[in-house]
C-alpha atoms as a PDB file:
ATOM      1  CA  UNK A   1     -92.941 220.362 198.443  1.00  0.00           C
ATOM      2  CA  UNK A   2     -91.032 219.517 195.284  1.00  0.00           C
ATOM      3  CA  UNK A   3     -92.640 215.562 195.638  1.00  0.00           C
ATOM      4  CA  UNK A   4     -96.222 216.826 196.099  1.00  0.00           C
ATOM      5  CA  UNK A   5     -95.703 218.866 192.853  1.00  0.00           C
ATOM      6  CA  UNK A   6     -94.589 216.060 190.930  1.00  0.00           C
ATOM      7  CA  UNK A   7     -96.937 213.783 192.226  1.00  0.00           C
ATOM      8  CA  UNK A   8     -99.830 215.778 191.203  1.00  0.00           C
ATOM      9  CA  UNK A   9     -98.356 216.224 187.359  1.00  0.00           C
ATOM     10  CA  UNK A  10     -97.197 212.615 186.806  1.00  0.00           C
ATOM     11  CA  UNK A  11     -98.709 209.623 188.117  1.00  0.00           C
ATOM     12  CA  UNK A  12     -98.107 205.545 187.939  1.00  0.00           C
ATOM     13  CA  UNK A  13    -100.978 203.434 187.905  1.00  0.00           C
ATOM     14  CA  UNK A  14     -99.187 201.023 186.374  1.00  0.00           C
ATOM     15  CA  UNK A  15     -95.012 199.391 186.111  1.00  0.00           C
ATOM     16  CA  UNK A  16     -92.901 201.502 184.990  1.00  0.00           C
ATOM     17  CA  UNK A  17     -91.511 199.508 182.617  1.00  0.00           C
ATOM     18  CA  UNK A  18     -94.831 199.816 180.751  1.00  0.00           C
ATOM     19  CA  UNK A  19     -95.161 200.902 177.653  1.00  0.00           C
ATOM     20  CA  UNK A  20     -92.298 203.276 176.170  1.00  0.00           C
ATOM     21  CA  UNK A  21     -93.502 206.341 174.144  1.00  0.00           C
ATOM     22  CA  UNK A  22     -90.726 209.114 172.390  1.00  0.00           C
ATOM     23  CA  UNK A  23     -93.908 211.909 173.153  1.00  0.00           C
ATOM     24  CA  UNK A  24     -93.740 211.161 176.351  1.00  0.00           C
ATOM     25  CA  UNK A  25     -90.366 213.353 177.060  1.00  0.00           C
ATOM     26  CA  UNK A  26     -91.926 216.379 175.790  1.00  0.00           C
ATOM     27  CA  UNK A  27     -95.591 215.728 176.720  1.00  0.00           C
ATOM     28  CA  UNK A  28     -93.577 215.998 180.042  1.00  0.00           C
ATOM     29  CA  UNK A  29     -92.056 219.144 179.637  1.00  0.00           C
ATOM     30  CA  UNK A  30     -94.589 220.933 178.880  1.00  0.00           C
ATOM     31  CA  UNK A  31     -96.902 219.469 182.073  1.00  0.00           C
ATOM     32  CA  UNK A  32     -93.572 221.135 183.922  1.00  0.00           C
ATOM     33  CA  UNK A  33     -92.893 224.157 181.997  1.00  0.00           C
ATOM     34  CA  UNK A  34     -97.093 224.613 181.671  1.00  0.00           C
ATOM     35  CA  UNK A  35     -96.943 225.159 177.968  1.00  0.00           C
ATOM     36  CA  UNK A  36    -100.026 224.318 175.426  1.00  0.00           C
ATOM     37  CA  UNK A  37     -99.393 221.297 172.927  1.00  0.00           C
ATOM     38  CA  UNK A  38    -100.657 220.603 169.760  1.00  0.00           C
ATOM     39  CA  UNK A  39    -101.647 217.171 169.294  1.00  0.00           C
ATOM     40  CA  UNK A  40    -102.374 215.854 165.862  1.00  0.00           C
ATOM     41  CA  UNK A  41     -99.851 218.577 164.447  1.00  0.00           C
ATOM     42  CA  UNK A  42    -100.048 217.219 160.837  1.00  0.00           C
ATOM     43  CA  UNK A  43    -104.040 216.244 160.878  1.00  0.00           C
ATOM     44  CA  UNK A  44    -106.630 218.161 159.645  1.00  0.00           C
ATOM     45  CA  UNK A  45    -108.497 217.487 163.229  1.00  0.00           C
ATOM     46  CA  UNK A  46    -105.689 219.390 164.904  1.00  0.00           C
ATOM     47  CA  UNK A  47    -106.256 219.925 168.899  1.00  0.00           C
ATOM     48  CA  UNK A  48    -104.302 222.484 171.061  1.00  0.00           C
ATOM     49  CA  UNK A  49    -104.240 221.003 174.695  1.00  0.00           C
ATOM     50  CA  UNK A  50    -103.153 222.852 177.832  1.00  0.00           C
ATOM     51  CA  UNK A  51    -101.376 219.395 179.839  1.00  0.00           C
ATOM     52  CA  UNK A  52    -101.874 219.049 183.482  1.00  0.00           C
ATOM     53  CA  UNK A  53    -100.769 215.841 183.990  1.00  0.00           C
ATOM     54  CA  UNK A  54     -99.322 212.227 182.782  1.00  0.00           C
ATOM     55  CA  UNK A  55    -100.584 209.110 183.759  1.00  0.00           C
ATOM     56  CA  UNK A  56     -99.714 205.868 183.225  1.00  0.00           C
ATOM     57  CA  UNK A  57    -102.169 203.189 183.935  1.00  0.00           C
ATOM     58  CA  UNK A  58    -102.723 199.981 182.282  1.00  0.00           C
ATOM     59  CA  UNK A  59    -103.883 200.789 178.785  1.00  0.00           C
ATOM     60  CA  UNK A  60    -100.407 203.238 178.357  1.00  0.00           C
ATOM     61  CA  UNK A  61     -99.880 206.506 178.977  1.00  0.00           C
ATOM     62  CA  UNK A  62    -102.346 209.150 179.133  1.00  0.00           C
ATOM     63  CA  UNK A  63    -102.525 213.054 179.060  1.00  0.00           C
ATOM     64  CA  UNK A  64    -104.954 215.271 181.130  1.00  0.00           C
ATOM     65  CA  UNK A  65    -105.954 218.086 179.618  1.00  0.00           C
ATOM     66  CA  UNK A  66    -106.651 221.189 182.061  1.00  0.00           C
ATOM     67  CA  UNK A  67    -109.763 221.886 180.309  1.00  0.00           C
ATOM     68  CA  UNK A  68    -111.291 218.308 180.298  1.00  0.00           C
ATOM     69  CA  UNK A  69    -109.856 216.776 183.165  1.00  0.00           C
ATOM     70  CA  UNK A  70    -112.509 213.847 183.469  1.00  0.00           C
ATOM     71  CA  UNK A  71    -111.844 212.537 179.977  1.00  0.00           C
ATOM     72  CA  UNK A  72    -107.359 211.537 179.521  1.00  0.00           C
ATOM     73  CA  UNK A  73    -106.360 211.470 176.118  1.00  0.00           C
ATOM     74  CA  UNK A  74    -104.613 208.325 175.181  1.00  0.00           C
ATOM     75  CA  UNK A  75    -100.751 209.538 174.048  1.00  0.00           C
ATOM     76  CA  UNK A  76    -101.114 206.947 171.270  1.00  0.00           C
ATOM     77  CA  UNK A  77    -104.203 208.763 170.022  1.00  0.00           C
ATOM     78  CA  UNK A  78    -102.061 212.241 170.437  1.00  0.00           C
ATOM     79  CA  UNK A  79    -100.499 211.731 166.787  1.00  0.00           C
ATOM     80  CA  UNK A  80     -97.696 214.414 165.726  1.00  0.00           C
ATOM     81  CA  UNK A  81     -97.231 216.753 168.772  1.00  0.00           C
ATOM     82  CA  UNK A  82     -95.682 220.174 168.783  1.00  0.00           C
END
């Protein structure tokens, strides 16, 4: 049960020696703790996300957000988190 839970928060679509990112850690932790992130924390275009999931695919990783599922937000396009 444990596996199917993970596998439906994070998923590899690409090696996972791809692409290193230090938001990735706490993009993460919130996916598993279910908490709401702010990305672009410093910008005026501020954006509170509630995370679903991580993927990494080709282009890097990528954030779901539960409220837009269809469209992944790039993590290097996330900016400041908190």
């Amino acid at each position: 049960m444990r596996q199917q839970r993970a596998h439906r928060h994070f998923r590899f679509d690409a090696p996972v020696e791809a692409a290193a990112d230090p938001r990735v850690p706490a993009l993460a932790d919130a996916v598993r703790r279910r908490n709401l992130v702010r990305i672009r924390a410093n910008a005026a275009n501020a954006r509170t996300i509630h995370p679903q999931s991580l993927v990494l695919g080709p282009g890097g990783w990528q954030v779901v957000d539960a409220r837009d599922p269809a469209t992944p937000i790039p993590v290097a396009a996330c900016g400041t988190i908190n």
